[in-house]
N, C-alpha and C. Protein backbone atom coordinates (compact mmCIF):
# COMPACT_ATOMS: atom_id res chain seq x y z
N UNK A 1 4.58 -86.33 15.40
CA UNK A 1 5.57 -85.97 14.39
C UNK A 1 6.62 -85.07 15.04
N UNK A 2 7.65 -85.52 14.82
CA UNK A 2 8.79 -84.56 15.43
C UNK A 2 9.63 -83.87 14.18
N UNK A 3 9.53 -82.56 14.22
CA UNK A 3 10.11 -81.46 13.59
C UNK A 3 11.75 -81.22 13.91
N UNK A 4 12.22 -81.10 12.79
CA UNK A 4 13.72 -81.20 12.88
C UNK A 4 13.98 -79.31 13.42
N UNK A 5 14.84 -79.30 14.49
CA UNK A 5 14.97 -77.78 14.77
C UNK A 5 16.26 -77.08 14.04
N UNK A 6 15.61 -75.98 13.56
CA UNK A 6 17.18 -74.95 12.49
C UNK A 6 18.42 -75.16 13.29
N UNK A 7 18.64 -75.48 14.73
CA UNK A 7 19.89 -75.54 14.93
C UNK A 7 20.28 -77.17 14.39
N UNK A 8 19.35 -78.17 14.46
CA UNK A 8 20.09 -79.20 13.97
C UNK A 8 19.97 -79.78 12.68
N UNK A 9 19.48 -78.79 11.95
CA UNK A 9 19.65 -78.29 10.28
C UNK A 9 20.94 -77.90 10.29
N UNK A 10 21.15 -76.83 10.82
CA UNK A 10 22.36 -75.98 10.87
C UNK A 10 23.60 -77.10 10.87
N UNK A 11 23.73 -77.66 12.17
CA UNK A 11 24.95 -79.05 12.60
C UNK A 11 24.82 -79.72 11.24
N UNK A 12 23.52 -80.48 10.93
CA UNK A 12 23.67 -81.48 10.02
C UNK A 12 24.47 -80.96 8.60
N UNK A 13 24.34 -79.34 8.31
CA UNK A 13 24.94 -78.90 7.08
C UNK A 13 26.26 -79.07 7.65
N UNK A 14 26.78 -78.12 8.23
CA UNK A 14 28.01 -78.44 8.93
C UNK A 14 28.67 -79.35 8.61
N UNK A 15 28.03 -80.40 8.64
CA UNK A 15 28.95 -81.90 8.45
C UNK A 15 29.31 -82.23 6.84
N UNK A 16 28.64 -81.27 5.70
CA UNK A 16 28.84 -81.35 4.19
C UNK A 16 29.23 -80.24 4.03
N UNK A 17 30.00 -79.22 5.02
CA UNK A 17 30.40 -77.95 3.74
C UNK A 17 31.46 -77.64 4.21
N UNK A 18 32.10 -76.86 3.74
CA UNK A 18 33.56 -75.77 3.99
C UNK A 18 33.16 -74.61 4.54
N UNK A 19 33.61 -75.00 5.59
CA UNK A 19 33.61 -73.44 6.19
C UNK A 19 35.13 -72.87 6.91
N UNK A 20 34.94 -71.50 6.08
CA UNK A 20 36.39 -70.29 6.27
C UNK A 20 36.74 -69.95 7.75
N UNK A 21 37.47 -69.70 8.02
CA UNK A 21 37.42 -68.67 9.01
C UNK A 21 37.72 -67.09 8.73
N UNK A 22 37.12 -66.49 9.14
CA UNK A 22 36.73 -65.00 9.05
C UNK A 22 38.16 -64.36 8.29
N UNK A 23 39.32 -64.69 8.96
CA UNK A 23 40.42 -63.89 8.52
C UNK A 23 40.80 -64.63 6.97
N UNK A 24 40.85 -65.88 6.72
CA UNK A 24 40.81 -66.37 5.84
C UNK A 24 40.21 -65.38 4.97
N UNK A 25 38.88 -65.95 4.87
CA UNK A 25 37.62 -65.36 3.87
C UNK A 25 38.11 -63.37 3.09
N UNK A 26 38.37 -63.24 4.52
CA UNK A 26 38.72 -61.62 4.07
C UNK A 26 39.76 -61.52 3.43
N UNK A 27 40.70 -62.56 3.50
CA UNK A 27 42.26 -62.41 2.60
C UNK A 27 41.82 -62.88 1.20
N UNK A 28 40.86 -63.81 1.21
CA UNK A 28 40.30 -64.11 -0.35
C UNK A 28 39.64 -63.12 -0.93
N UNK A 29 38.68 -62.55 -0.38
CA UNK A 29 38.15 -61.40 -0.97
C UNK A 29 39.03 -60.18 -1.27
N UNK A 30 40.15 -60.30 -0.30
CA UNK A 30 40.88 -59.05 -0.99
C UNK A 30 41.63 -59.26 -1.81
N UNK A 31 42.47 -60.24 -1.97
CA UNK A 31 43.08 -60.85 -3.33
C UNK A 31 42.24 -61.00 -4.53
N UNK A 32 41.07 -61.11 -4.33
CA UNK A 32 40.10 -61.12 -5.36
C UNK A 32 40.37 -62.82 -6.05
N UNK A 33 40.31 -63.91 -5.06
CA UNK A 33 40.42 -64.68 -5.13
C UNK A 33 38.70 -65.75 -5.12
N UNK A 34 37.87 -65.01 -4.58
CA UNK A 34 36.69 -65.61 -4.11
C UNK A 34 35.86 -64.24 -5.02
N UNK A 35 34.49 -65.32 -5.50
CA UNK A 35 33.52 -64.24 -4.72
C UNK A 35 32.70 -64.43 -3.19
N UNK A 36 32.53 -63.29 -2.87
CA UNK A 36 31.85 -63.21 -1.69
C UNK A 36 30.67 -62.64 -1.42
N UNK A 37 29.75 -63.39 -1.68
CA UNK A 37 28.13 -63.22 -1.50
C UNK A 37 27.64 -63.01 0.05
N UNK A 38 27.11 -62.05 0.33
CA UNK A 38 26.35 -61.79 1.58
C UNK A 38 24.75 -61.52 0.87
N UNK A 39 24.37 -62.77 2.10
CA UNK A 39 22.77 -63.33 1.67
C UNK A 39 21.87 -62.55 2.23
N UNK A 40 22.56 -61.64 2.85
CA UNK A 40 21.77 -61.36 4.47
C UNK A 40 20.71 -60.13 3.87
N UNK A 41 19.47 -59.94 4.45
CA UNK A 41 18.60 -59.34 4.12
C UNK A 41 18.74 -57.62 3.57
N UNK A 42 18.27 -57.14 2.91
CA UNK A 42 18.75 -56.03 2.70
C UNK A 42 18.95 -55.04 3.69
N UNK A 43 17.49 -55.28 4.34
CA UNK A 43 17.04 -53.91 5.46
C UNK A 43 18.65 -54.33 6.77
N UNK A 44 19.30 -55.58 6.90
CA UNK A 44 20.71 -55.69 7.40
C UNK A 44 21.79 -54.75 6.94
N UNK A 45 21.92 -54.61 5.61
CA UNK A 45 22.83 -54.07 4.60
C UNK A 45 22.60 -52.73 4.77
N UNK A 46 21.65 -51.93 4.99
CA UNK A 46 21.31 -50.56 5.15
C UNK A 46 21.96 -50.55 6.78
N UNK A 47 21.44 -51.26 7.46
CA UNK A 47 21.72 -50.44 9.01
C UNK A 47 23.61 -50.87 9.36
N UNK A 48 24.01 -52.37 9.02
CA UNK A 48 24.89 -52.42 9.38
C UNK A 48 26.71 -52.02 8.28
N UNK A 49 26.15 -52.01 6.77
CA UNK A 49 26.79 -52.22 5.91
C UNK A 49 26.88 -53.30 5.48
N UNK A 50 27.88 -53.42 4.51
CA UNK A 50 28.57 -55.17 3.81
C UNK A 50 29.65 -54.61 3.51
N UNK A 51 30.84 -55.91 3.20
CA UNK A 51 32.17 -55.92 2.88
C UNK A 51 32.00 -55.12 1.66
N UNK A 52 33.77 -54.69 1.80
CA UNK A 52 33.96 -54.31 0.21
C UNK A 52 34.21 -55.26 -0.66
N UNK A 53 33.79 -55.49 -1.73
CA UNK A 53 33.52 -56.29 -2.85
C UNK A 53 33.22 -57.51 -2.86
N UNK A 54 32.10 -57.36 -1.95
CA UNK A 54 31.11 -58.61 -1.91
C UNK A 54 30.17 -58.27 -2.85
N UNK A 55 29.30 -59.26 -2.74
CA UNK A 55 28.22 -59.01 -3.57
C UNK A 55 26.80 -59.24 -3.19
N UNK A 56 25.56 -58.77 -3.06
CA UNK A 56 25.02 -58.99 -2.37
C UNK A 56 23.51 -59.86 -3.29
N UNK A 57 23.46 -60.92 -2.53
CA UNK A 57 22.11 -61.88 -3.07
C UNK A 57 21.26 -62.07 -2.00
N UNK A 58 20.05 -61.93 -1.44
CA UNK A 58 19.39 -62.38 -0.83
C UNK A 58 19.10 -63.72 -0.55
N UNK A 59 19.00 -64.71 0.59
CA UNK A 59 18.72 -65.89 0.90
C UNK A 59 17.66 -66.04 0.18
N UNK A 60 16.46 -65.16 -0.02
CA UNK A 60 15.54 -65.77 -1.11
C UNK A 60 15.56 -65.92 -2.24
N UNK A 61 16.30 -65.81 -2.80
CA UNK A 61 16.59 -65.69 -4.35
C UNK A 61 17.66 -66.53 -4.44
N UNK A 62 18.94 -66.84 -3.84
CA UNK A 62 20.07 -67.29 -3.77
C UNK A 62 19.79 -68.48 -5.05
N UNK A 63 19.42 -69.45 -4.56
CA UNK A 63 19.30 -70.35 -5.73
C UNK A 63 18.13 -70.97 -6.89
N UNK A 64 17.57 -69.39 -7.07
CA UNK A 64 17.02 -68.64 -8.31
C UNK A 64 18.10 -68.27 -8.99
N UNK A 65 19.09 -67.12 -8.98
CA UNK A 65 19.91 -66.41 -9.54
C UNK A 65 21.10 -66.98 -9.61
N UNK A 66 21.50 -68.66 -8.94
CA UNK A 66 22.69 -69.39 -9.48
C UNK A 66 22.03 -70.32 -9.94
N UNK A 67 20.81 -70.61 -10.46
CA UNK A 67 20.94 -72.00 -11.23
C UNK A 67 20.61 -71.48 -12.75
N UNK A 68 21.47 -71.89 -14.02
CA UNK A 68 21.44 -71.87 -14.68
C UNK A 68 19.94 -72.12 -15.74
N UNK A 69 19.27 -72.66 -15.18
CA UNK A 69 17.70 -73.09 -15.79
C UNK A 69 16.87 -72.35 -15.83
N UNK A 70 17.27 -71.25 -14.40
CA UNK A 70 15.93 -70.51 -13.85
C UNK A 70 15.84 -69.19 -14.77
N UNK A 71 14.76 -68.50 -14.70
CA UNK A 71 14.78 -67.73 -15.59
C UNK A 71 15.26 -66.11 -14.78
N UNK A 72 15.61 -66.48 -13.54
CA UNK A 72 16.05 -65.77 -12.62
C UNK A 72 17.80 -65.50 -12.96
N UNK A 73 18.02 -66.64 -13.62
CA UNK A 73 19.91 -66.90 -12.91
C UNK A 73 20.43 -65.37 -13.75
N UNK A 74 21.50 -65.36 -12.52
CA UNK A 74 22.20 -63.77 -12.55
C UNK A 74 23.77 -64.38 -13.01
N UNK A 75 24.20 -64.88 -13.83
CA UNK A 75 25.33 -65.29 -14.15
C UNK A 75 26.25 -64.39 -14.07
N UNK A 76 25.82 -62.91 -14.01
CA UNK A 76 26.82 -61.76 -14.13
C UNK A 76 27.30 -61.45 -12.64
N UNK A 77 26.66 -62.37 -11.58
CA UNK A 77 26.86 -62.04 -10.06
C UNK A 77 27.67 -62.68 -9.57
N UNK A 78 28.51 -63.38 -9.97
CA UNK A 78 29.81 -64.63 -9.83
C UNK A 78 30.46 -64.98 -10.95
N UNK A 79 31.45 -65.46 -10.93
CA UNK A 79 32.19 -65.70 -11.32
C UNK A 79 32.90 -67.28 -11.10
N UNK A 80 32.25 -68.46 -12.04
CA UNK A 80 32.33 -69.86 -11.96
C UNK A 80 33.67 -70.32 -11.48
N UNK A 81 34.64 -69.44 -12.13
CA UNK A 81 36.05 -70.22 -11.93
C UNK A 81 36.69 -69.62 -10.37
N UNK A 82 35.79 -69.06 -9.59
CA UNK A 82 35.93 -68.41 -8.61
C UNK A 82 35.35 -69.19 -6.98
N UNK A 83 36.17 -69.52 -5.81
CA UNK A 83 35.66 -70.24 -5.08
C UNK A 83 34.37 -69.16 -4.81
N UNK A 84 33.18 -69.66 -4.35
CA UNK A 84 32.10 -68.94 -3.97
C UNK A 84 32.29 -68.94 -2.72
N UNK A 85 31.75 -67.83 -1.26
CA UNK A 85 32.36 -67.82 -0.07
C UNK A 85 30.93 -66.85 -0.13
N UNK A 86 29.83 -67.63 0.46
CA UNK A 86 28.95 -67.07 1.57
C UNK A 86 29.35 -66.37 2.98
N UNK A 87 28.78 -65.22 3.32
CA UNK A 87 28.16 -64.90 4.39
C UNK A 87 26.80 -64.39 5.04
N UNK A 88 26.67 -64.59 6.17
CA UNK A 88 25.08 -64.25 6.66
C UNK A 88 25.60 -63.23 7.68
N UNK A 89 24.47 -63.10 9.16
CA UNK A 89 24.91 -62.53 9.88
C UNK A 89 25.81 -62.89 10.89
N UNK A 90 26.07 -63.99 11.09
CA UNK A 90 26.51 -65.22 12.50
C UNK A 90 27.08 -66.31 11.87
N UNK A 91 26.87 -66.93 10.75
CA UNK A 91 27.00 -68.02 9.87
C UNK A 91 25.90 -69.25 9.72
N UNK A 92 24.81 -68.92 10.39
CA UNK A 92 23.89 -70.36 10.52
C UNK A 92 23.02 -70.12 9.35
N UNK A 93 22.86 -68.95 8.52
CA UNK A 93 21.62 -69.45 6.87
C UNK A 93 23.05 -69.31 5.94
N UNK A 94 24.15 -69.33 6.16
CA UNK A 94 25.26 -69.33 5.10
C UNK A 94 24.98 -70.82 5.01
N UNK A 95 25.57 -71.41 6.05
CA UNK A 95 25.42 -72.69 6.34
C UNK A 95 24.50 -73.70 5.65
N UNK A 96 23.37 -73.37 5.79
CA UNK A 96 22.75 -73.77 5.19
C UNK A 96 22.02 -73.60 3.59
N UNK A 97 22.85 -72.11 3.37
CA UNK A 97 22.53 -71.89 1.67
C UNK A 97 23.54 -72.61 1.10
N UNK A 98 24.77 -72.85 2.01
CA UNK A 98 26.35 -73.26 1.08
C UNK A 98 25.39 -74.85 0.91
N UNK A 99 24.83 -75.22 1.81
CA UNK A 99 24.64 -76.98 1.96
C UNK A 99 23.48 -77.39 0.58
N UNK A 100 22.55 -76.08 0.31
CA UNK A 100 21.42 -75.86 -0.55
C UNK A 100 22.45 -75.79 -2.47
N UNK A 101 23.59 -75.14 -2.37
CA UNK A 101 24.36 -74.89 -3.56
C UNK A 101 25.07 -76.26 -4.04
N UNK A 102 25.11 -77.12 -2.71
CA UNK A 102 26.29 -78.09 -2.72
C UNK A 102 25.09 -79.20 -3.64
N UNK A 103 23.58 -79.29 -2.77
CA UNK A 103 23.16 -80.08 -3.51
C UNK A 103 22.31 -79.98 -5.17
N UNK A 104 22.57 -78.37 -5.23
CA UNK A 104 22.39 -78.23 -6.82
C UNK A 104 23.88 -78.59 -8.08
N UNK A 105 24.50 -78.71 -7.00
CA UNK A 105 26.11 -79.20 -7.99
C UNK A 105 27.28 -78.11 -8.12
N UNK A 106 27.01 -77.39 -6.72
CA UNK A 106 28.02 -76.61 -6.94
C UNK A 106 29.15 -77.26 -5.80
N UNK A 107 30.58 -77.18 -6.76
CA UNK A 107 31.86 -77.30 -5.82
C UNK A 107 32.63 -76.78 -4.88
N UNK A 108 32.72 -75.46 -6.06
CA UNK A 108 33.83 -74.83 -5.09
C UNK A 108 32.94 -73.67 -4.15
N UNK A 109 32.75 -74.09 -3.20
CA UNK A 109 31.77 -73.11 -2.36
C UNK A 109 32.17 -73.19 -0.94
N UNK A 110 32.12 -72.60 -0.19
CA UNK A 110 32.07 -72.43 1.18
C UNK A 110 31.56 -71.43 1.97
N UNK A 111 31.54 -71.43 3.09
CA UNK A 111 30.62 -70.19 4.14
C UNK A 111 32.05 -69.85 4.84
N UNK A 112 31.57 -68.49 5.78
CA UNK A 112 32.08 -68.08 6.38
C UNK A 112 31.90 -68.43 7.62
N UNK A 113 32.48 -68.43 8.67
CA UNK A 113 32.09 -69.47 9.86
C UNK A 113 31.29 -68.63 10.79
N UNK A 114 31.95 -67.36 11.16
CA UNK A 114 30.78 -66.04 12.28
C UNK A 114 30.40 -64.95 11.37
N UNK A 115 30.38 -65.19 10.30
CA UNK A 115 29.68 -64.47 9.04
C UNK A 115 30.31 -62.73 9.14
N UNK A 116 29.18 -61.87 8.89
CA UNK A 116 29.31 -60.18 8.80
C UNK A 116 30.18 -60.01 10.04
N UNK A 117 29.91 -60.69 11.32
CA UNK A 117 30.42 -60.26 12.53
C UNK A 117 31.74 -60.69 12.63
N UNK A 118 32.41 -61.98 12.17
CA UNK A 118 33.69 -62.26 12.15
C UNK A 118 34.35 -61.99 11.34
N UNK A 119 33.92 -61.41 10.12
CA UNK A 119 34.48 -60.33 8.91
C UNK A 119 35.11 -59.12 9.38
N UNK A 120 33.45 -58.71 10.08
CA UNK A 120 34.03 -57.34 10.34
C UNK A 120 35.16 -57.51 11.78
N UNK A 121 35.18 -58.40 12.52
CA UNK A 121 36.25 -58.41 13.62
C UNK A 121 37.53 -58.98 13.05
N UNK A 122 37.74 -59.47 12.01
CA UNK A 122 39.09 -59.60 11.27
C UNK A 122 39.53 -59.02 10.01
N UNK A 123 38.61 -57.60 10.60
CA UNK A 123 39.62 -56.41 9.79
C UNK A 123 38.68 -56.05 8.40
N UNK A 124 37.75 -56.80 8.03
CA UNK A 124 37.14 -56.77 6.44
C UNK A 124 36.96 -55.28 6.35
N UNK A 125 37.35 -54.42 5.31
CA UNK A 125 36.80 -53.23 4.79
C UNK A 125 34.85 -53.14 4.89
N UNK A 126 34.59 -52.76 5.31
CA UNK A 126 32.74 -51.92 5.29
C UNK A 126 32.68 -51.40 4.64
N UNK A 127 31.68 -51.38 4.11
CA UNK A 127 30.94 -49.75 3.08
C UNK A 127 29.65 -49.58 2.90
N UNK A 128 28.96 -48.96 2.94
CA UNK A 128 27.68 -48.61 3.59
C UNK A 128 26.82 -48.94 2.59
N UNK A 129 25.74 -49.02 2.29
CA UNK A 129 24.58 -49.73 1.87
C UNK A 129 23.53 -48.45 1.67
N UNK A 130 23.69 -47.74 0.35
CA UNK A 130 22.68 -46.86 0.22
C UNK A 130 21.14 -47.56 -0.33
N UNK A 131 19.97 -47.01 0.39
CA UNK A 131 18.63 -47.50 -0.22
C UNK A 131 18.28 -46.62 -1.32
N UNK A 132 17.96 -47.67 -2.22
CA UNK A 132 17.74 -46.61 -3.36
C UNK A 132 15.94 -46.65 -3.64
């Protein structure tokens, strides 16, 4: 049996989603044109920060808290009429959560292409991540 490897998970999403580039993504978020979900683990969010006015969902929960059925969904964490714009740390579980949203029926969605790291190198505002 041959096992498909996360990098060619990763490619194969690739080939079904939108992906931003970093300076892009940050001009949407500051226009307040997108929301911008960072999936990335919390204990990430404490050491490195997240953008300003992102929002933060965990990859495990991600599509618990957007599907409308679940008894999870966070409808108050997005905004429908709003393109959705993932990031991770690098872009490879954006990638693949945007490809996971696309096949629950979501449209307007896309990732960020070098995620937290190409955010933060095209200027994105930081703000620190208190543990509560």
């Amino acid at each position: 049996m041959k096992i498909k490897s996360s990098q060619e998970l990763v490619s194969e999403a690739m080939l079904k989603i939108e992906t931003l580039e970093s300076d892009i993504a940050r001009e949407l978020n500051e226009k307040n044109q997108c929301t911008l979900i960072d999936i990335r683990d919390i204990r990430e969010l404490w050491r490195e920060g997240t953008v300003e006015k992102s929002i933060h969902i965990p990859r495990g929960v991600l599509e618990f808290w957007l599907d409308p059925g679940s008894p999870y969904y966070k409808p108050e964490k997005f905004n429908e009429n709003k393109k959705i714009v993932l990031f991770c740390a690098a872009g490879f579980r954006s990638a693949l959560a945007t490809k996971s949203l696309i096949e629950m029926g979501y449209k307007n969605i896309a990732h960020v292409k070098d995620g937290f790291a190409g955010l933060k190198n095209a200027g994105a505002k930081i703000e620190e991540k208190e543990k509560k």
